[in-house]
Protein backbone atom coordinates (compact mmCIF):
# COMPACT_ATOMS: atom_id res chain seq x y z
CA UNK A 1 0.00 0.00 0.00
CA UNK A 2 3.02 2.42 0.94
CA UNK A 3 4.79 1.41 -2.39
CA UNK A 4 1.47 2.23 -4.13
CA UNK A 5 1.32 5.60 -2.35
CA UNK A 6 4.46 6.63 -3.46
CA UNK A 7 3.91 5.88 -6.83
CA UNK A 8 1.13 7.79 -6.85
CA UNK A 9 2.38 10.96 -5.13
CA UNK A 10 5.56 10.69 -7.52
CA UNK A 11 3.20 10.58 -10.62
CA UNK A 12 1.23 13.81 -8.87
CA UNK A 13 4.27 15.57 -8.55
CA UNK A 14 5.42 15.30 -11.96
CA UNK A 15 2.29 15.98 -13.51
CA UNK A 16 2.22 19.53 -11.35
CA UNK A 17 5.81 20.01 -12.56
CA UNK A 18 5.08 19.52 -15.95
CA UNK A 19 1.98 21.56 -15.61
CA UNK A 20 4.28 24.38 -14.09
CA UNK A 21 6.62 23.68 -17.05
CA UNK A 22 4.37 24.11 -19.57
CA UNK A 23 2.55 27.40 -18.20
CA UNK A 24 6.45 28.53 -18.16
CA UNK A 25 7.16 27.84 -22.15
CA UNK A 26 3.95 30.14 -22.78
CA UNK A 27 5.33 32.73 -20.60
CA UNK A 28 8.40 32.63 -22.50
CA UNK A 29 6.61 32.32 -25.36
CA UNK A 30 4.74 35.78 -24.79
CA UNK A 31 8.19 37.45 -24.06
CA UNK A 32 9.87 36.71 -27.14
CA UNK A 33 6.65 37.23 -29.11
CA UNK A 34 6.60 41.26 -27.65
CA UNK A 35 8.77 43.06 -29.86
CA UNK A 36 6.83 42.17 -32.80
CA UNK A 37 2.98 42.23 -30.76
CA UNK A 38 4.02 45.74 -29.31
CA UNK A 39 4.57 47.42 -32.84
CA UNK A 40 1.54 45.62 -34.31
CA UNK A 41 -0.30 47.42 -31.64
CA UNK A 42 1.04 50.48 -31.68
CA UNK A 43 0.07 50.67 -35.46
CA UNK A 44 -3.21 50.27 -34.67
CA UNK A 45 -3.35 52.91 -31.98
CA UNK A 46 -1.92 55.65 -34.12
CA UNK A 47 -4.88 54.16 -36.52
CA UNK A 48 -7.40 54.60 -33.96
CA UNK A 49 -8.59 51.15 -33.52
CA UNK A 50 -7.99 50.60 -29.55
CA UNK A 51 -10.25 50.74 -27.37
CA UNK A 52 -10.03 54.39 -26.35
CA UNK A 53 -11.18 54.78 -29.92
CA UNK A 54 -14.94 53.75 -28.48
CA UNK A 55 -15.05 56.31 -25.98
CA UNK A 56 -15.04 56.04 -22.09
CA UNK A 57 -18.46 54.53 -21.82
CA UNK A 58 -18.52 51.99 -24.93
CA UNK A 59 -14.93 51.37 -23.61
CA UNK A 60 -17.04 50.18 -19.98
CA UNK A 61 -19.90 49.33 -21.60
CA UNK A 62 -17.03 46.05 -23.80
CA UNK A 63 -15.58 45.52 -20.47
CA UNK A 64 -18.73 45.25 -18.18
CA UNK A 65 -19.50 42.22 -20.34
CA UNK A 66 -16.23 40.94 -21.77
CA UNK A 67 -14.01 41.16 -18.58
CA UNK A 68 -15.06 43.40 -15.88
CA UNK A 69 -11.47 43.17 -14.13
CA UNK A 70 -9.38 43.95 -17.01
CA UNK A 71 -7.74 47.01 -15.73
CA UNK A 72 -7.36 45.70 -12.43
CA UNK A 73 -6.18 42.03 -12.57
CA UNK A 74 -3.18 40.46 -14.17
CA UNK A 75 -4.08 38.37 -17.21
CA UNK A 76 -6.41 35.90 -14.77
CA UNK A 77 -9.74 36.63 -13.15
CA UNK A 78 -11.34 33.68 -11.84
CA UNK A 79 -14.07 35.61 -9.12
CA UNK A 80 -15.58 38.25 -10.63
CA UNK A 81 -19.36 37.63 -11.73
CA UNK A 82 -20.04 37.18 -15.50
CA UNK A 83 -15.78 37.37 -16.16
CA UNK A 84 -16.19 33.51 -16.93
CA UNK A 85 -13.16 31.12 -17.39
CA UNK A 86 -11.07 33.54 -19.98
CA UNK A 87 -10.03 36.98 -19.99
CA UNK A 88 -9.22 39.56 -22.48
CA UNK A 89 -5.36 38.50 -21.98
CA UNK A 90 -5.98 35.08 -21.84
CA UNK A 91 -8.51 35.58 -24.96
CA UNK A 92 -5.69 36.83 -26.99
CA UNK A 93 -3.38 34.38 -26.15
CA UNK A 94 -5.28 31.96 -27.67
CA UNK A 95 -5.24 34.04 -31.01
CA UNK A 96 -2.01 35.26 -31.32
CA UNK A 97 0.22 32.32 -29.32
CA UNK A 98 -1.36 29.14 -31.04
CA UNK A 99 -1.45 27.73 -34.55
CA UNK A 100 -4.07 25.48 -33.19
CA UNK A 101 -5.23 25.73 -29.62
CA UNK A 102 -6.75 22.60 -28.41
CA UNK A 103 -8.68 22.75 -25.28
CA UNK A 104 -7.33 21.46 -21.68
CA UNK A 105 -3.69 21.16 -21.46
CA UNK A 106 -3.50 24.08 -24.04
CA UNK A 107 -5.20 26.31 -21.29
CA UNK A 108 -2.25 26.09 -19.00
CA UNK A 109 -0.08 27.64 -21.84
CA UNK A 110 -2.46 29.90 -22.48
CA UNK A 111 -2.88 31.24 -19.39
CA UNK A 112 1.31 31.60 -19.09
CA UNK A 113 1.36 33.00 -22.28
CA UNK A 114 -1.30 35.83 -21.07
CA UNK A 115 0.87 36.30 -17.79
CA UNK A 116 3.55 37.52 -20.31
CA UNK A 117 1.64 39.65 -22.35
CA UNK A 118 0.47 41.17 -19.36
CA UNK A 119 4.52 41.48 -18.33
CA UNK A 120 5.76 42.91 -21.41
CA UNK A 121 2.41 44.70 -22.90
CA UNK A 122 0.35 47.83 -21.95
CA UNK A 123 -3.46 47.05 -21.19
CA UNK A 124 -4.15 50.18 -24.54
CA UNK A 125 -2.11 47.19 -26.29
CA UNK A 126 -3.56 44.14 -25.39
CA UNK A 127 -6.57 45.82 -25.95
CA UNK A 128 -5.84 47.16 -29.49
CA UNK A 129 -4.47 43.29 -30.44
CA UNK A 130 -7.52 41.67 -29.00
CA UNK A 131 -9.87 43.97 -30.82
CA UNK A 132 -8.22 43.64 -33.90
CA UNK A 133 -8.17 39.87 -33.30
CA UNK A 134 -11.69 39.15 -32.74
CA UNK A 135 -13.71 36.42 -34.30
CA UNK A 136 -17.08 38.45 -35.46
CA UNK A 137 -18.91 35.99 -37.26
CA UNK A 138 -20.54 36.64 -41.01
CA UNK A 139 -20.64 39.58 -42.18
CA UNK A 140 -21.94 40.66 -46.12
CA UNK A 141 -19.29 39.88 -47.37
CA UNK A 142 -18.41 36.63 -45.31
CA UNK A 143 -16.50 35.88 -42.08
CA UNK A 144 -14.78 38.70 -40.67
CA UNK A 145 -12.30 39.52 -38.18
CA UNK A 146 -11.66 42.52 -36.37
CA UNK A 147 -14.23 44.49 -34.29
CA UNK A 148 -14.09 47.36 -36.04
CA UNK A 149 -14.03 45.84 -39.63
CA UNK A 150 -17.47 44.01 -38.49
CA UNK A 151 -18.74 47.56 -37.90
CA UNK A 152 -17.70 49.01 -40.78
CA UNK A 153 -19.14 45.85 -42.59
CA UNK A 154 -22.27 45.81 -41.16
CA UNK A 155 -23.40 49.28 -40.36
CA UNK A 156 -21.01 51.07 -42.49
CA UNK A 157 -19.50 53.09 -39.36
CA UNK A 158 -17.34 53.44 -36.74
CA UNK A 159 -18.03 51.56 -33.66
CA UNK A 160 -18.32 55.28 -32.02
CA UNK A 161 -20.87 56.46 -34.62
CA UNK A 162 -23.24 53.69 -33.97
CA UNK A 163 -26.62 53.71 -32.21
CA UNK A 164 -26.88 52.16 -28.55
CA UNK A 165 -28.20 48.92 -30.03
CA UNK A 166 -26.18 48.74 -33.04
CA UNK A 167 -23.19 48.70 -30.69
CA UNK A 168 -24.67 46.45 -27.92
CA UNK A 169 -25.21 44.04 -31.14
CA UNK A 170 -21.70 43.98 -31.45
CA UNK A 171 -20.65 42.78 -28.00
CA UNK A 172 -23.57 40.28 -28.44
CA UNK A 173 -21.94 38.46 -30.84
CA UNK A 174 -18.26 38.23 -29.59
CA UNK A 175 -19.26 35.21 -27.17
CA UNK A 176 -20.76 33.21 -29.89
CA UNK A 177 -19.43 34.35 -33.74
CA UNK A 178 -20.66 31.54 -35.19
CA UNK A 179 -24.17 31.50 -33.38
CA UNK A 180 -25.32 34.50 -33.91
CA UNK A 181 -25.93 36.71 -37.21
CA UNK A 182 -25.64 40.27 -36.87
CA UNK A 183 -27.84 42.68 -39.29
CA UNK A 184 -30.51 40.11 -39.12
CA UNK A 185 -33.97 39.68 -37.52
CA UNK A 186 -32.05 37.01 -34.96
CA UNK A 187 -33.80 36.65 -32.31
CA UNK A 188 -31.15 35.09 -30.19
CA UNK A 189 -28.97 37.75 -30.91
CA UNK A 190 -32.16 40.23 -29.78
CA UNK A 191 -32.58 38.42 -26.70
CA UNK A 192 -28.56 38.74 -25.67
CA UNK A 193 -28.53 42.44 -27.09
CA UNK A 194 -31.05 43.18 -24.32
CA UNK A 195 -29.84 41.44 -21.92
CA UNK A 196 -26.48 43.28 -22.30
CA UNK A 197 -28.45 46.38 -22.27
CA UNK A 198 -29.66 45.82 -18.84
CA UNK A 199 -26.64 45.13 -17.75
CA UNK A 200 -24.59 47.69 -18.97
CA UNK A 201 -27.33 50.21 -17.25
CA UNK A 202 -27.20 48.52 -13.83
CA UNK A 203 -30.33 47.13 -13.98
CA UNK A 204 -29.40 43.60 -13.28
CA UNK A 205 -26.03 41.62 -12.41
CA UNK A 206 -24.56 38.52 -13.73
CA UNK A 207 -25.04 35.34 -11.14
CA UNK A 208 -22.05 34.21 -10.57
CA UNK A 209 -17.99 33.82 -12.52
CA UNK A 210 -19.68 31.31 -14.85
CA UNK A 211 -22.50 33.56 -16.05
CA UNK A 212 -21.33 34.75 -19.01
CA UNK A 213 -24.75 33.64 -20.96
CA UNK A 214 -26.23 37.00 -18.26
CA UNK A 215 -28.78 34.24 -16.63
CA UNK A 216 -29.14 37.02 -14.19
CA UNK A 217 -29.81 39.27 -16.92
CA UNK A 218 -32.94 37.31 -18.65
């Protein structure tokens, strides 16, 4: 039984070290990866495509349902009500560290890889990249990428020139690209548009971390 034990508390131990191991390579990853991240995001702030390009309250508005700690926390936020699983960092990670993320151990060098963007990036940058970055769904003229290019594909404006729903619309679909079809009598997409809305305006809260469907919101 001892032996057993041992065997077992070995084979513990170097799973955790490997697990430690492997969160490391995506740190080092995200360090090496800076030089070249930091002047692809700078390019797109001098082009006006961070998030300061929204304006302070569309800016809150993104974060209020995206990742309500973003300013505050350090690439991981695993409390705060309706932040889910993945944050902005961890979000881009995924885009910008993988050829092809698979789900599980993958998260582990994800989540390193976001500690080091969070190391060796501003937040105006990460920002900028993850904007730039996003999955938006279809569009007219097919799938598109990029926040702002789905605005300017859709409703043929900046993100700051559109209506309060037209925008809300837009952080509807970021959870689900491929669910939902912006421009479209989808009702789905109505039903998480609204609940955003109340959120946004304080009129309800999100349950708990994993509430990032805004149960609390219905």
């Amino acid at each position: 039984m001892k032996k057993f034990l041992k065997i077992v508390i070995s084979a513990f131990a170097l799973l955790i070290v490997g697990l430690l191991g492997f969160g490391a390579k995506g740190y080092y990853d995200a360090t090496t990866d800076a030089d070249d991240l930091s002047a692809r995001a700078n390019i797109l702030l001098a082009s006006q495509l961070g998030g300061a390009s929204l304006g302070p309250e569309r800016l809150r508005q993104l974060l209020a349902v995206q990742d309500p700690q973003f300013e505050q926390h350090g690439g991981v936020d695993l409390t705060t009500p309706g932040a889910g699983l993945t944050t902005i960092s961890q979000s881009l990670a995924k885009r910008v560290g993988f050829e092809n993320f698979t789900p599980g151990i993958g998260k582990v060098r994800q989540t390193g890889y976001a500690l080091g963007l969070e190391r060796e990036l501003s937040k105006d940058q990460i920002m900028a990249l993850w904007l730039d970055t996003l999955e938006m769904g279809r569009g007219p003229g097919g799938w598109v990428t990029g926040f702002h290019r789905m605005s300017e594909a859709v409703f043929g404006a900046h993100p700051h020139e559109l209506d309060d729903h037209e925008y809300l619309s837009l952080l509807a679909v970021i959870i689900a690209p491929g669910r939902y079809q912006i421009g479209s009598d989808d009702d789905a997409l109505v039903d998480r548009t609204v609940r955003i809305g109340r959120l946004v305006s304080g009129k309800c809260a999100p349950i708990d971390n994993s509430d990032v469907w805004l149960e609390g919101c219905s």
